[in-house]
N, C-alpha and C. Protein backbone atom coordinates (compact mmCIF):
# COMPACT_ATOMS: atom_id res chain seq x y z
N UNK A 1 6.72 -8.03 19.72
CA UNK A 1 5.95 -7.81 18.52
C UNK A 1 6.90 -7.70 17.34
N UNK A 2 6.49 -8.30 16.35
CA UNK A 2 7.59 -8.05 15.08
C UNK A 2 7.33 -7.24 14.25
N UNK A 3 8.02 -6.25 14.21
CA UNK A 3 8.42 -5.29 13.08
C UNK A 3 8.00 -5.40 11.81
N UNK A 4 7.17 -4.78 11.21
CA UNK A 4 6.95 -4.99 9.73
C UNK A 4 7.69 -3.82 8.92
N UNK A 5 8.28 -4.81 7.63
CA UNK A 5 8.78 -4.25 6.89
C UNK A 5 8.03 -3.90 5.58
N UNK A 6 8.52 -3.10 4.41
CA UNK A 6 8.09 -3.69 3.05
C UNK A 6 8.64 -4.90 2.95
N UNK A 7 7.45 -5.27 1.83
CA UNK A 7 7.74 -6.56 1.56
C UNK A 7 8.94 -6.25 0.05
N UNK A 8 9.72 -7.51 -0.67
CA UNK A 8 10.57 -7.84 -1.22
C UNK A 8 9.86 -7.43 -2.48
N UNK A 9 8.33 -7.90 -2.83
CA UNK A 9 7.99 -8.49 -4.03
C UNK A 9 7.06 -6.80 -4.19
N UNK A 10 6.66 -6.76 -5.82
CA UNK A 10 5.33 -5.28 -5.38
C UNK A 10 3.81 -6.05 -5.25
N UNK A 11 3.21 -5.76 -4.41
CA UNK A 11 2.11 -6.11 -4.69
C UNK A 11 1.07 -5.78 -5.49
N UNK A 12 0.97 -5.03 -5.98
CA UNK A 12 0.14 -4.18 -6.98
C UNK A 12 0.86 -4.13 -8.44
N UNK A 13 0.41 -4.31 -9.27
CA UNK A 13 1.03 -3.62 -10.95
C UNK A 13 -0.41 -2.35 -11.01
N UNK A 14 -0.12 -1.23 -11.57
CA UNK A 14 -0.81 0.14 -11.77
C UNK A 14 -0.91 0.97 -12.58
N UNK A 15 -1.78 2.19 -13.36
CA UNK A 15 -1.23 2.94 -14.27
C UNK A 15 -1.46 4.18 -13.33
N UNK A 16 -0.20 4.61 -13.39
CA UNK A 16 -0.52 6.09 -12.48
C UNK A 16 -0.43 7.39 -12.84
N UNK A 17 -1.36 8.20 -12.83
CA UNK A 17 -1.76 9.03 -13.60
C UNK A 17 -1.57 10.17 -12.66
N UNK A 18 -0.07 11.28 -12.09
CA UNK A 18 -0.64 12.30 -11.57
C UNK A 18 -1.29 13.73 -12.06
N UNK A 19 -1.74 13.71 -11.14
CA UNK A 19 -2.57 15.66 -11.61
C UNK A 19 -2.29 16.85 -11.51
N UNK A 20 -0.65 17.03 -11.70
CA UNK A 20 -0.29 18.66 -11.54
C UNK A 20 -0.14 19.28 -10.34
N UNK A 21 -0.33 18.43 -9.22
CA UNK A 21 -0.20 19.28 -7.96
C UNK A 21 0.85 18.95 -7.34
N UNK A 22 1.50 18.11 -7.73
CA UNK A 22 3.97 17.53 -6.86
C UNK A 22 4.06 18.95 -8.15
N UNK A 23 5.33 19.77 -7.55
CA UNK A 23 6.02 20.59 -8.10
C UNK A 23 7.42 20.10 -8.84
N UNK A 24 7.57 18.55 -8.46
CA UNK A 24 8.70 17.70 -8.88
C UNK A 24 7.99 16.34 -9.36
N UNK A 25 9.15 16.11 -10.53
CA UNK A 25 8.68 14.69 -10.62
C UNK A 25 8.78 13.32 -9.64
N UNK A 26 8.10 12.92 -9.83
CA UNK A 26 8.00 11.36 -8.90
C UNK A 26 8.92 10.25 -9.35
N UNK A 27 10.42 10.11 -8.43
CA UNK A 27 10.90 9.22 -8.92
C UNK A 27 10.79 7.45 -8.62
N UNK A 28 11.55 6.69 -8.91
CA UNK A 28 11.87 5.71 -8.50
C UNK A 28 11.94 5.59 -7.32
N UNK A 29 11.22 4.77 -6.12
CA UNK A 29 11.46 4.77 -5.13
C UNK A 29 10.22 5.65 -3.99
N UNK A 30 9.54 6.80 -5.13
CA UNK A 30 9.00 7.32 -4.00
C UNK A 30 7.58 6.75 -3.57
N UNK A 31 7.65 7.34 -1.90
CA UNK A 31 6.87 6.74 -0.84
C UNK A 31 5.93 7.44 -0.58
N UNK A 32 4.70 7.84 -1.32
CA UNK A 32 3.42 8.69 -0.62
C UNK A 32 2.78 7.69 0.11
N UNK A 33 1.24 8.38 0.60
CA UNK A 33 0.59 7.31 0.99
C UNK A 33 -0.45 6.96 0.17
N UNK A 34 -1.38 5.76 0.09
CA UNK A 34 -2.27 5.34 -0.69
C UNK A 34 -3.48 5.01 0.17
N UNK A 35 -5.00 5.60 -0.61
CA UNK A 35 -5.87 5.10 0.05
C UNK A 35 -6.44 4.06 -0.40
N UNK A 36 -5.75 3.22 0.27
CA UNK A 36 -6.38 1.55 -0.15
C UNK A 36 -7.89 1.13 0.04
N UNK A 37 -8.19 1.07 1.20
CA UNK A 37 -9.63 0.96 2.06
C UNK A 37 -10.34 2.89 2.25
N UNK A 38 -11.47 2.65 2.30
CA UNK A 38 -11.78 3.74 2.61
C UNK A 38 -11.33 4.79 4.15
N UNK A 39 -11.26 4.01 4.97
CA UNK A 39 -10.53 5.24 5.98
C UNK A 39 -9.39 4.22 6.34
N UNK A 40 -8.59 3.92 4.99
CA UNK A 40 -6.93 2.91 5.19
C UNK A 40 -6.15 3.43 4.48
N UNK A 41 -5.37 4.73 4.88
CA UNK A 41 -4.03 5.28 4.13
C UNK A 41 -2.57 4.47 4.80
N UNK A 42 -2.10 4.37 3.39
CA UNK A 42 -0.61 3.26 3.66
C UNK A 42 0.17 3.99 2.69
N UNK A 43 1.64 3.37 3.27
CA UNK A 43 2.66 3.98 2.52
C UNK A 43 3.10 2.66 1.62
N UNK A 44 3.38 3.40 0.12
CA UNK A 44 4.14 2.15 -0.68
C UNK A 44 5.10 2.89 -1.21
N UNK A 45 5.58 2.00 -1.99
CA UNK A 45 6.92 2.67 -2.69
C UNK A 45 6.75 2.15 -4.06
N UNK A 46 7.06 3.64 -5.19
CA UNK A 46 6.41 3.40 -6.65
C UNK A 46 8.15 2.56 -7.14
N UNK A 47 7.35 1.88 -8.24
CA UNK A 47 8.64 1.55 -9.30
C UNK A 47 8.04 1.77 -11.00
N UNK A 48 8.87 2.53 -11.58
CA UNK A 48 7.91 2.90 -12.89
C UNK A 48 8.71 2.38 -13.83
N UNK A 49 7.95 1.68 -15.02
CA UNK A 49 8.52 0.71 -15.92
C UNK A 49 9.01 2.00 -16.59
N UNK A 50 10.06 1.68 -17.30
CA UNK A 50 10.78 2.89 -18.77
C UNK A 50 11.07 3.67 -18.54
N UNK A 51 10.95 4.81 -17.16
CA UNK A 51 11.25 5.74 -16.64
C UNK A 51 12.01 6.21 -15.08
N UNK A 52 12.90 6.55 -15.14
CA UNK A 52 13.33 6.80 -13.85
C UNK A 52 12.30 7.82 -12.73
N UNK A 53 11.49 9.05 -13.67
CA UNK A 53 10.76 9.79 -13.28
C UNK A 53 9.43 9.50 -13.88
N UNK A 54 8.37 10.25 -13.19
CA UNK A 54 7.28 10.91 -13.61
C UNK A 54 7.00 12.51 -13.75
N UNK A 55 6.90 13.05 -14.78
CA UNK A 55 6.44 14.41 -14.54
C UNK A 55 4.96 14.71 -13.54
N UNK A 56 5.22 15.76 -13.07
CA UNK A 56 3.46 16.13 -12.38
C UNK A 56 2.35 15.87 -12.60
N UNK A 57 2.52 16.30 -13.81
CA UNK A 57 0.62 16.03 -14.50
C UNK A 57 1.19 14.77 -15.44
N UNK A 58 2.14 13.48 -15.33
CA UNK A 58 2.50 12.51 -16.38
C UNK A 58 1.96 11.43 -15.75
N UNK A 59 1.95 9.66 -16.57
CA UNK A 59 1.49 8.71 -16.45
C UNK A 59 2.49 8.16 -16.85
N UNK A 60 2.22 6.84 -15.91
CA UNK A 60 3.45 5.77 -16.13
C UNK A 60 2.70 4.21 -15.88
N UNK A 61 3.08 3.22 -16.14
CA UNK A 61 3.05 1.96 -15.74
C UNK A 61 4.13 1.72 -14.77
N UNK A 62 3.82 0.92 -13.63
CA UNK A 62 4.66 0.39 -12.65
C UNK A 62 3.91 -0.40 -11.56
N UNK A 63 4.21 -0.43 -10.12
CA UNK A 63 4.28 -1.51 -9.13
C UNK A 63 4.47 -0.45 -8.07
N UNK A 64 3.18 -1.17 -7.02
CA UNK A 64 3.81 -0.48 -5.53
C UNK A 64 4.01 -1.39 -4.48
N UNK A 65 4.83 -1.48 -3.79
CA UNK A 65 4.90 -2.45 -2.68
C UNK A 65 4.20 -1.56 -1.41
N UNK A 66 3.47 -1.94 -0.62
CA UNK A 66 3.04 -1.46 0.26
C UNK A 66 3.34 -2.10 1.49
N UNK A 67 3.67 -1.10 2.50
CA UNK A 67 3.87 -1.30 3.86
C UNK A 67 2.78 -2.56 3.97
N UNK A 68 2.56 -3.11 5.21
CA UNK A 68 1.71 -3.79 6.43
C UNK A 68 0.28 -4.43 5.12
N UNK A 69 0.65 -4.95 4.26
CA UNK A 69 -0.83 -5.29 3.58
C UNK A 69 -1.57 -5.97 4.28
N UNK A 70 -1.00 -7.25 5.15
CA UNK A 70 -1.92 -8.01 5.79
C UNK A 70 -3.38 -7.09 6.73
N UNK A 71 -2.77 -5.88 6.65
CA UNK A 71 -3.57 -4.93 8.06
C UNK A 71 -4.45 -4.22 6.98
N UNK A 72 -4.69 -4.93 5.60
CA UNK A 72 -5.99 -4.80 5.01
C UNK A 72 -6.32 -5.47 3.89
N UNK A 73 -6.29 -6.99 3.99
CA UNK A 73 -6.42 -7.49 3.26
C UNK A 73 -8.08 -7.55 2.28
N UNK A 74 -7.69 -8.53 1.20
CA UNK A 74 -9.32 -7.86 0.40
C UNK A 74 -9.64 -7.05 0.37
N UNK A 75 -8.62 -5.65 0.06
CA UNK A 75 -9.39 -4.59 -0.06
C UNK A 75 -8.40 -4.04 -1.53
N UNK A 76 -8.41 -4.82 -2.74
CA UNK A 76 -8.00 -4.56 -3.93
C UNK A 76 -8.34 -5.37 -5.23
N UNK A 77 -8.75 -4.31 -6.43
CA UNK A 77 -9.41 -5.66 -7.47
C UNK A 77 -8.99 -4.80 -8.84
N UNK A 78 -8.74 -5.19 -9.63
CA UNK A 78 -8.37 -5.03 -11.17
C UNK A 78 -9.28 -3.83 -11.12
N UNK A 79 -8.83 -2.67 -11.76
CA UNK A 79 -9.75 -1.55 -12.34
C UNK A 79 -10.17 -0.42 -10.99
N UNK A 80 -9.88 -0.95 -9.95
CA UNK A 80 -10.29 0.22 -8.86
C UNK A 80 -9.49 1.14 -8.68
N UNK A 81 -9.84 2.55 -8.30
CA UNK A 81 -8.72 3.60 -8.66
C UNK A 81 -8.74 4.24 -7.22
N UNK A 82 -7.19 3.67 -6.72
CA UNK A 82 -7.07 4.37 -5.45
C UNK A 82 -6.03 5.99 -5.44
N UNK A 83 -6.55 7.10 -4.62
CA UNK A 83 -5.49 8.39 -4.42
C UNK A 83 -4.42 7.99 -4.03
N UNK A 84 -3.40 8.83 -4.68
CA UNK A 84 -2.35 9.05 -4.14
C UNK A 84 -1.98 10.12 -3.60
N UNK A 85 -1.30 10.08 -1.98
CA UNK A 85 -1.30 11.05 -1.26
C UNK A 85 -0.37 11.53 -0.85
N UNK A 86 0.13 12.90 -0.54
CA UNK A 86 0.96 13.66 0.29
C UNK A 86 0.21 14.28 1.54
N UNK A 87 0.14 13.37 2.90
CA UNK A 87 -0.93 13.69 3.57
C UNK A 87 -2.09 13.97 3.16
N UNK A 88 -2.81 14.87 2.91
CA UNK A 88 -4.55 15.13 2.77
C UNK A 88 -4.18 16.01 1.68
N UNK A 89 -3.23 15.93 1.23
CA UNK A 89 -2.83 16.42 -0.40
C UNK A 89 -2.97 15.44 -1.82
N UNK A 90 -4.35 15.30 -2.27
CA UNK A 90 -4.04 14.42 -3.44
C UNK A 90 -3.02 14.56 -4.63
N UNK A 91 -1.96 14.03 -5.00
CA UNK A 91 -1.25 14.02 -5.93
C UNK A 91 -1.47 13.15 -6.90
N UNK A 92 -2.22 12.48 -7.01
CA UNK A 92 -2.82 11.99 -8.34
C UNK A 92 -3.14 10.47 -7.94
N UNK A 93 -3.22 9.76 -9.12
CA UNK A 93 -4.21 8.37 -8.62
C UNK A 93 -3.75 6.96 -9.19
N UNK A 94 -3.67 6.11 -8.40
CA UNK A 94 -3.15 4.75 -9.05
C UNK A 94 -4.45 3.81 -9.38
N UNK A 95 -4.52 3.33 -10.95
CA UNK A 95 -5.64 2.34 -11.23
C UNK A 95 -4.82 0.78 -11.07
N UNK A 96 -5.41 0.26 -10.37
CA UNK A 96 -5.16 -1.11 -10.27
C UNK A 96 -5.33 -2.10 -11.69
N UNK A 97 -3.58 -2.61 -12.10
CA UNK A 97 -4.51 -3.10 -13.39
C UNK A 97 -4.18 -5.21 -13.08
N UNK A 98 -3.25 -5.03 -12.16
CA UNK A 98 -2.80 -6.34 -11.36
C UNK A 98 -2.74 -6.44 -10.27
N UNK A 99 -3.37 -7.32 -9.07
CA UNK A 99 -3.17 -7.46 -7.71
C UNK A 99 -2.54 -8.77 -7.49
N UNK A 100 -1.22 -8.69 -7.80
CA UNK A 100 0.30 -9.62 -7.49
C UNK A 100 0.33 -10.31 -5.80
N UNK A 101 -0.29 -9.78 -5.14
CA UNK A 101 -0.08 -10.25 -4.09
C UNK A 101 -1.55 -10.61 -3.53
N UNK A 102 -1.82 -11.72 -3.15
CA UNK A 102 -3.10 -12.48 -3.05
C UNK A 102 -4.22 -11.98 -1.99
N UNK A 103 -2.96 -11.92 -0.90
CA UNK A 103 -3.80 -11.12 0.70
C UNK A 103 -4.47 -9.86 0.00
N UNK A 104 -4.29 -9.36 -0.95
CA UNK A 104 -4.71 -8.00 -1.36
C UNK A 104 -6.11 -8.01 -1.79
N UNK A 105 -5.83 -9.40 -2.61
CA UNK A 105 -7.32 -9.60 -3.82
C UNK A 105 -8.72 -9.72 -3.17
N UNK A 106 -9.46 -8.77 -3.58
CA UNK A 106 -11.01 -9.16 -3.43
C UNK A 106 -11.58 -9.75 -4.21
């Protein structure tokens, strides 16, 4: 069976808006999980335009690459607003404002 990696490219462009509940900011690189599909949490990894960080309760523009997309494809569209998670901890929310990667698009 072959190993899935992240992929190279992000699939998503986003505005992400968290809500005060990370006690640290969110940097470059970090990996919560996302609820893409309704019972489909995945891990991506943020990249935020202009900023190395996010504060807690701050907003940024950026890109997430997500683990295994094929293992849910069509399940992303301009304007839908998926959680962002620390396990069953919401830390705030990514709005979809580009779906860059096609397998994604509904």
């Amino acid at each position: 069976m072959k190993k899935t990696i992240f992929s190279k490219e992000p699939d998503v462009e986003v505005l992400f808006e968290f809500n005060g509940v990370r006690t640290h900011p969110a940097a470059n690189g970090y990996r919560p999980h996302h609820l893409v599909a309704e019972n489909h949490l995945t891990t991506g990894i943020h990249h935020y335009y202009d900023v190395q960080a996010v504060p807690p309760d701050g907003t940024a523009k950026g890109t997430i690459t997500f683990i295994s997309p094929e293992s849910y494809p069509n399940s992303l569209w301009v304007g839908k607003k998926i959680n962002i998670q620390e396990g069953e901890r919401i830390v705030g929310y990514a709005t979809i404002l580009k779906v860059l990667n096609p397998v994604l698009l509904k």
